[in-house]
PDB file of N, CA and C in Angstrom:
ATOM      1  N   UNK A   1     -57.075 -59.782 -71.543  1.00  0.00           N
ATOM      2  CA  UNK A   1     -56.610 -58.468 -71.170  1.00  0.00           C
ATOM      3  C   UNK A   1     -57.082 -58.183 -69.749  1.00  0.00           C
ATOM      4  N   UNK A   2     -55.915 -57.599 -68.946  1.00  0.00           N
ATOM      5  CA  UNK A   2     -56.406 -57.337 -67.425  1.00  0.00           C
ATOM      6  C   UNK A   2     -56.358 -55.794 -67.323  1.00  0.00           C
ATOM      7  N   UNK A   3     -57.228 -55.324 -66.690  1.00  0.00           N
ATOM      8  CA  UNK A   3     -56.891 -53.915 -65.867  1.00  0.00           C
ATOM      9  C   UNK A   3     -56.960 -53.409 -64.963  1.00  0.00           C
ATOM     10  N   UNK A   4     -56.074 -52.376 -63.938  1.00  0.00           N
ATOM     11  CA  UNK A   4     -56.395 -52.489 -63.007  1.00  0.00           C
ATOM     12  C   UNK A   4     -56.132 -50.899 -62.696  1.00  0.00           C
ATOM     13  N   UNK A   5     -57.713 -50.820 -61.877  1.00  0.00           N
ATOM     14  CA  UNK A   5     -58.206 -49.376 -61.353  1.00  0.00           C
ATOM     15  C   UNK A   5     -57.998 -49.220 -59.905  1.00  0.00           C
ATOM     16  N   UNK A   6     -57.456 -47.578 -59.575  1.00  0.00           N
ATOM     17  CA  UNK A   6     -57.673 -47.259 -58.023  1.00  0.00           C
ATOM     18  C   UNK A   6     -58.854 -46.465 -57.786  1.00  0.00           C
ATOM     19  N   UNK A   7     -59.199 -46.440 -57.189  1.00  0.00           N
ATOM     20  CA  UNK A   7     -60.621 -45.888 -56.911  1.00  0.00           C
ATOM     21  C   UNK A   7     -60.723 -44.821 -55.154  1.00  0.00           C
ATOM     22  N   UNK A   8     -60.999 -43.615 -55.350  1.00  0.00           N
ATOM     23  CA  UNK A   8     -60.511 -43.120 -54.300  1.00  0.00           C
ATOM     24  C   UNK A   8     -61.841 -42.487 -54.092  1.00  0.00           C
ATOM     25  N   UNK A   9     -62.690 -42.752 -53.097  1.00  0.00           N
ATOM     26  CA  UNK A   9     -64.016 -42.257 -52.810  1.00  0.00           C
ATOM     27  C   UNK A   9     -64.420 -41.806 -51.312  1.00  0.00           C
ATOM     28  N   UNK A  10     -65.270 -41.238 -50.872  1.00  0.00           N
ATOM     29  CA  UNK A  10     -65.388 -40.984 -49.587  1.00  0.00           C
ATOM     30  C   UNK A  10     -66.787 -41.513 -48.801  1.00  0.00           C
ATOM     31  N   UNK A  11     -67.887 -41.781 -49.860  1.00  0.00           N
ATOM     32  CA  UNK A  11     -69.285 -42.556 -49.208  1.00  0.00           C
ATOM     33  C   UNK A  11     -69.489 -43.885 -50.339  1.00  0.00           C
ATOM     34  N   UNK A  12     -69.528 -44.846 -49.564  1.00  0.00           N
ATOM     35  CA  UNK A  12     -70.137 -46.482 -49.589  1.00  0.00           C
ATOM     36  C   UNK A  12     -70.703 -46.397 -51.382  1.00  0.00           C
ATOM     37  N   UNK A  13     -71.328 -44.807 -51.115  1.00  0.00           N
ATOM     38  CA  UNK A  13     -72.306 -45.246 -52.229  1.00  0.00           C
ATOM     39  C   UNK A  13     -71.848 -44.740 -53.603  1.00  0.00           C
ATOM     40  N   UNK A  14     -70.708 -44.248 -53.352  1.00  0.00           N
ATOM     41  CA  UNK A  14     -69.863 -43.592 -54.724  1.00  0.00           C
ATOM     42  C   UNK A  14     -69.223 -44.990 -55.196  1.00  0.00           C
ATOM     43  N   UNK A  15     -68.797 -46.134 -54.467  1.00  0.00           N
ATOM     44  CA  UNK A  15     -68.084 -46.756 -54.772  1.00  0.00           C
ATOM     45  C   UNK A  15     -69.675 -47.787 -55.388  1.00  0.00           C
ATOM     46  N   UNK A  16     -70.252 -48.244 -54.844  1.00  0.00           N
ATOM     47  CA  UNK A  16     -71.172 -48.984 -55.003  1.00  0.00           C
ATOM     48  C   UNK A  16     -72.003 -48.474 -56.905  1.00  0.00           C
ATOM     49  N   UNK A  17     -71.866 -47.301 -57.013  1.00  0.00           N
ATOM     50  CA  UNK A  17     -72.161 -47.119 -58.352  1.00  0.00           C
ATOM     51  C   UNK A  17     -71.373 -47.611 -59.340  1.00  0.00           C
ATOM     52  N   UNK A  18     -69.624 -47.280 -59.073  1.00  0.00           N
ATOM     53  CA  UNK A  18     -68.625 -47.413 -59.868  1.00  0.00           C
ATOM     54  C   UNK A  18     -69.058 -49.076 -59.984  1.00  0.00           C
ATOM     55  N   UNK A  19     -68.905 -49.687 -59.261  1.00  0.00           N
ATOM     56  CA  UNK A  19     -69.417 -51.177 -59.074  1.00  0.00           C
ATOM     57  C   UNK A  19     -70.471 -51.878 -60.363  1.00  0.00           C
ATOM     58  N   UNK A  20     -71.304 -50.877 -59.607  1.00  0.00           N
ATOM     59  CA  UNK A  20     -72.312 -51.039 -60.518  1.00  0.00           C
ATOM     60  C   UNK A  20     -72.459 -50.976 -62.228  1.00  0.00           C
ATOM     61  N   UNK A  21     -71.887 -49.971 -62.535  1.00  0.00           N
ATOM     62  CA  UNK A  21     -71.370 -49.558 -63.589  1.00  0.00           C
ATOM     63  C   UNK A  21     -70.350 -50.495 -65.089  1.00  0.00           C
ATOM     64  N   UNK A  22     -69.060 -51.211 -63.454  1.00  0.00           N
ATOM     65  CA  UNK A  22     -68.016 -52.273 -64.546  1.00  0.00           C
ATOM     66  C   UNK A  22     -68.609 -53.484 -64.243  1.00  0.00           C
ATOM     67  N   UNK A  23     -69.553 -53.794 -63.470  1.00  0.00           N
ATOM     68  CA  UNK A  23     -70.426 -55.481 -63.061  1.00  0.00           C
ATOM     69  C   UNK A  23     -69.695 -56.248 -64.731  1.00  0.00           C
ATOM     70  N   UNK A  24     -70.453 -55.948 -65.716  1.00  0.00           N
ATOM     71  CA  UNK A  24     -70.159 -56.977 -66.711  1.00  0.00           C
ATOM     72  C   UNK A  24     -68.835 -57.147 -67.116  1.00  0.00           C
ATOM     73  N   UNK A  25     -67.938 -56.323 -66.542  1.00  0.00           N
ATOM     74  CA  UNK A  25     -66.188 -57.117 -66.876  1.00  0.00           C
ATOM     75  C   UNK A  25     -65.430 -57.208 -65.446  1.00  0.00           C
ATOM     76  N   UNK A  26     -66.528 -56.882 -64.509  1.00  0.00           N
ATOM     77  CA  UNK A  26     -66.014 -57.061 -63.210  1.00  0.00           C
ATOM     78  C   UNK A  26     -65.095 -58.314 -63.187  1.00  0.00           C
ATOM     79  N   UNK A  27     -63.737 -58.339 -62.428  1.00  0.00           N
ATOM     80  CA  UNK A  27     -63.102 -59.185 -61.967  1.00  0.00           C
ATOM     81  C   UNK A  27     -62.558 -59.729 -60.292  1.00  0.00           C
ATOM     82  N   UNK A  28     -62.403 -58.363 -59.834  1.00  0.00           N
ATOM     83  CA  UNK A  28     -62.216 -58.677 -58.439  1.00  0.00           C
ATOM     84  C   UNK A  28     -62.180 -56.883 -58.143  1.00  0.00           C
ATOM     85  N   UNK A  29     -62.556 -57.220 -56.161  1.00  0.00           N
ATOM     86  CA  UNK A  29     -62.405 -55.930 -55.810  1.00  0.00           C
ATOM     87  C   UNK A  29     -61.993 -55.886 -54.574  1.00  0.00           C
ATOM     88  N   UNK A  30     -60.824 -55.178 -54.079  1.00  0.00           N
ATOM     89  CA  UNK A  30     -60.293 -54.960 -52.727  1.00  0.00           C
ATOM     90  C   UNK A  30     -60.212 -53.844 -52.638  1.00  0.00           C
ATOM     91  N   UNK A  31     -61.258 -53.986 -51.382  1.00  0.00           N
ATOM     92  CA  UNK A  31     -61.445 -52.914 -50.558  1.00  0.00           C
ATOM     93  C   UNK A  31     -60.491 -52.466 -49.315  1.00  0.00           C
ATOM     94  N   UNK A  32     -59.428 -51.330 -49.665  1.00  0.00           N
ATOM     95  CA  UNK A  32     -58.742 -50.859 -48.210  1.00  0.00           C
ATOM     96  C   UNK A  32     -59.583 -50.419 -47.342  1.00  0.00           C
ATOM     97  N   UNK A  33     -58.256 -50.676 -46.229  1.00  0.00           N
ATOM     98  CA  UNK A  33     -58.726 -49.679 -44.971  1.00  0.00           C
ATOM     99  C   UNK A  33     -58.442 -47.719 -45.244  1.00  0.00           C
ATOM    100  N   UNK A  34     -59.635 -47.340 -44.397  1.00  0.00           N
ATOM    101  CA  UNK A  34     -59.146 -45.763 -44.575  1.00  0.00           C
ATOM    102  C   UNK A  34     -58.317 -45.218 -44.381  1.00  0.00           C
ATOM    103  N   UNK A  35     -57.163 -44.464 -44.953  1.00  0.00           N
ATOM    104  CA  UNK A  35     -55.809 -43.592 -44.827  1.00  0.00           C
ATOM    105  C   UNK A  35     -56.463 -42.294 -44.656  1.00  0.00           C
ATOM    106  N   UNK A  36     -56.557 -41.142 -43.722  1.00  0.00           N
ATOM    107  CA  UNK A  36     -57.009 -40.109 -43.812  1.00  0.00           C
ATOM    108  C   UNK A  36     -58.261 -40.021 -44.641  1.00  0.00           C
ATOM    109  N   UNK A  37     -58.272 -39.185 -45.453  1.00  0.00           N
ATOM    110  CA  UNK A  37     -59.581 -38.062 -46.099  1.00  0.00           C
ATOM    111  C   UNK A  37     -60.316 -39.342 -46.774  1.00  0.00           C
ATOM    112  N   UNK A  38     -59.884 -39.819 -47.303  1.00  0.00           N
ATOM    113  CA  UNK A  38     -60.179 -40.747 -48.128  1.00  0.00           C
ATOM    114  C   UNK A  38     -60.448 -42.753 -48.362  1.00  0.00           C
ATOM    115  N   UNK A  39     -61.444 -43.300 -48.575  1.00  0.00           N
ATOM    116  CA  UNK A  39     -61.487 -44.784 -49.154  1.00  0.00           C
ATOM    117  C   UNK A  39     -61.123 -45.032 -49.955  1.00  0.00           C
ATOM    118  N   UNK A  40     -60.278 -46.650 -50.102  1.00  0.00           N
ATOM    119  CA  UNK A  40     -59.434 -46.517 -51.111  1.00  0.00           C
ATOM    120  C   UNK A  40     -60.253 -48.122 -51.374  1.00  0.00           C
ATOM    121  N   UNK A  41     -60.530 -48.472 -52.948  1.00  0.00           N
ATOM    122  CA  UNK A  41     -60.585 -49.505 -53.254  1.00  0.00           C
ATOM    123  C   UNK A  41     -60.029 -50.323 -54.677  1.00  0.00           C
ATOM    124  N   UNK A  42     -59.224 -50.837 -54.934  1.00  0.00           N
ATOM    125  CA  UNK A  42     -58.815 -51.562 -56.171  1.00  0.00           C
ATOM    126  C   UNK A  42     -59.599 -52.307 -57.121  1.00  0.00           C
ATOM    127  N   UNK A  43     -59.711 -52.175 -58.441  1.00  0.00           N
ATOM    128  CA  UNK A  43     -60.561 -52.633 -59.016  1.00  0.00           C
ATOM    129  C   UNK A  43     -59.866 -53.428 -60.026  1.00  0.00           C
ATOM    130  N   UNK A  44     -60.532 -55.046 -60.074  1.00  0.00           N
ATOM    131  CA  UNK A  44     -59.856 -55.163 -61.620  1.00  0.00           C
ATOM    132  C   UNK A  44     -60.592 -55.604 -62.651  1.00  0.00           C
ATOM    133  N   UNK A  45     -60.507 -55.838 -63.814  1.00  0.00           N
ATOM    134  CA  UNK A  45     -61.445 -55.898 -65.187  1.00  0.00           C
ATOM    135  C   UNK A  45     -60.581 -56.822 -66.050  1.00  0.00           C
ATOM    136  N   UNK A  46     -61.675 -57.778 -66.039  1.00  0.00           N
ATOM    137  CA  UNK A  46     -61.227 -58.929 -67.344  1.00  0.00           C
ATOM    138  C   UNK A  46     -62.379 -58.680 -68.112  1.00  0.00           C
ATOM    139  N   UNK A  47     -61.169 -58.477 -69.313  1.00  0.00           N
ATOM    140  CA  UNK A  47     -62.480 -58.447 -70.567  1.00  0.00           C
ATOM    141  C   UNK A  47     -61.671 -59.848 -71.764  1.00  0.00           C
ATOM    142  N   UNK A  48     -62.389 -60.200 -72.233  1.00  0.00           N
ATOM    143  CA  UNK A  48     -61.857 -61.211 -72.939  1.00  0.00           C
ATOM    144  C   UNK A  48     -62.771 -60.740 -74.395  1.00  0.00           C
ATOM    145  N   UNK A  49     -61.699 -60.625 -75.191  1.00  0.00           N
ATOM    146  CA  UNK A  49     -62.184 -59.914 -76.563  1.00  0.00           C
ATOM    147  C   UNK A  49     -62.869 -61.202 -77.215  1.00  0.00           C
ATOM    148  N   UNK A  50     -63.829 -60.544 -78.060  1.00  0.00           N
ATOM    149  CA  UNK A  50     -64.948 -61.438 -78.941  1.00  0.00           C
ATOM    150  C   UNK A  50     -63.695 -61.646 -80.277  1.00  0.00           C
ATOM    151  N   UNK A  51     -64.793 -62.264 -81.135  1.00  0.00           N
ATOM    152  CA  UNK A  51     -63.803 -62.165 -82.420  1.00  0.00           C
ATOM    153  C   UNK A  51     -64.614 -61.045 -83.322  1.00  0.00           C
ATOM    154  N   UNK A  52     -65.646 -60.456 -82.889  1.00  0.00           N
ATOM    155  CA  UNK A  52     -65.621 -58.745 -83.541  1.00  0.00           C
ATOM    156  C   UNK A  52     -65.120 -58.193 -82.841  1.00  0.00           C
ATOM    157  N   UNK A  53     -64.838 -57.875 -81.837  1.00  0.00           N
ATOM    158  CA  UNK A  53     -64.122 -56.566 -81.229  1.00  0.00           C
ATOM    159  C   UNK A  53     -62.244 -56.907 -82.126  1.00  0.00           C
ATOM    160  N   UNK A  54     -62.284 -58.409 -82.177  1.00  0.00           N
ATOM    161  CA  UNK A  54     -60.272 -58.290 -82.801  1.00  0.00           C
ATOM    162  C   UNK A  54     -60.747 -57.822 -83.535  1.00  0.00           C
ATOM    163  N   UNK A  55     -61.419 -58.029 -84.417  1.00  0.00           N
ATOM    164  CA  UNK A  55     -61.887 -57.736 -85.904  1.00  0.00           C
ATOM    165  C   UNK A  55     -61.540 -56.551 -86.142  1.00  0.00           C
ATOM    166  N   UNK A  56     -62.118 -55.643 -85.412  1.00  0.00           N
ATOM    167  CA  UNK A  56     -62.438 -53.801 -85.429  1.00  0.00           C
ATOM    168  C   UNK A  56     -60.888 -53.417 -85.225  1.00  0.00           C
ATOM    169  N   UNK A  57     -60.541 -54.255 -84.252  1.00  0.00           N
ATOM    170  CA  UNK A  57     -58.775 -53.622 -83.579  1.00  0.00           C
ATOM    171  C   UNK A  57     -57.869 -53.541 -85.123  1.00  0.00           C
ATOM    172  N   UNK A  58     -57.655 -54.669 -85.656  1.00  0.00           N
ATOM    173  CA  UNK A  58     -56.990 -54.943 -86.762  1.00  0.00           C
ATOM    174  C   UNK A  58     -57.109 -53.832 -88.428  1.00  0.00           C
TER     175      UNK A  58
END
């Protein structure tokens, strides 16, 4: 399963938490350039299900 987040922040260190935060399904992260008011960075998340988490789904 993939997902993919926009992330719209204005200091280094707002983004650096969010970071911090998905590390264990972290997949990749691109960082834009600034458009006006705002930093823009893309986030994506691989999680690869256990066989308890199918378990629970089912």
């Amino acid at each position: 399963m993939s997902v993919k987040i926009k992330v719209s922040y204005t200091d280094d260190g707002e983004l650096a938490g969010v970071i911090r935060l998905l590390s264990p399904i972290l997949r990749n992260v691109r960082v834009q350039p600034q458009k006006g008011r705002f930093k823009r960075a893309y986030i994506e998340l691989n999680h690869e299900r256990t066989t308890s988490e199918s378990v629970r789904k089912c």
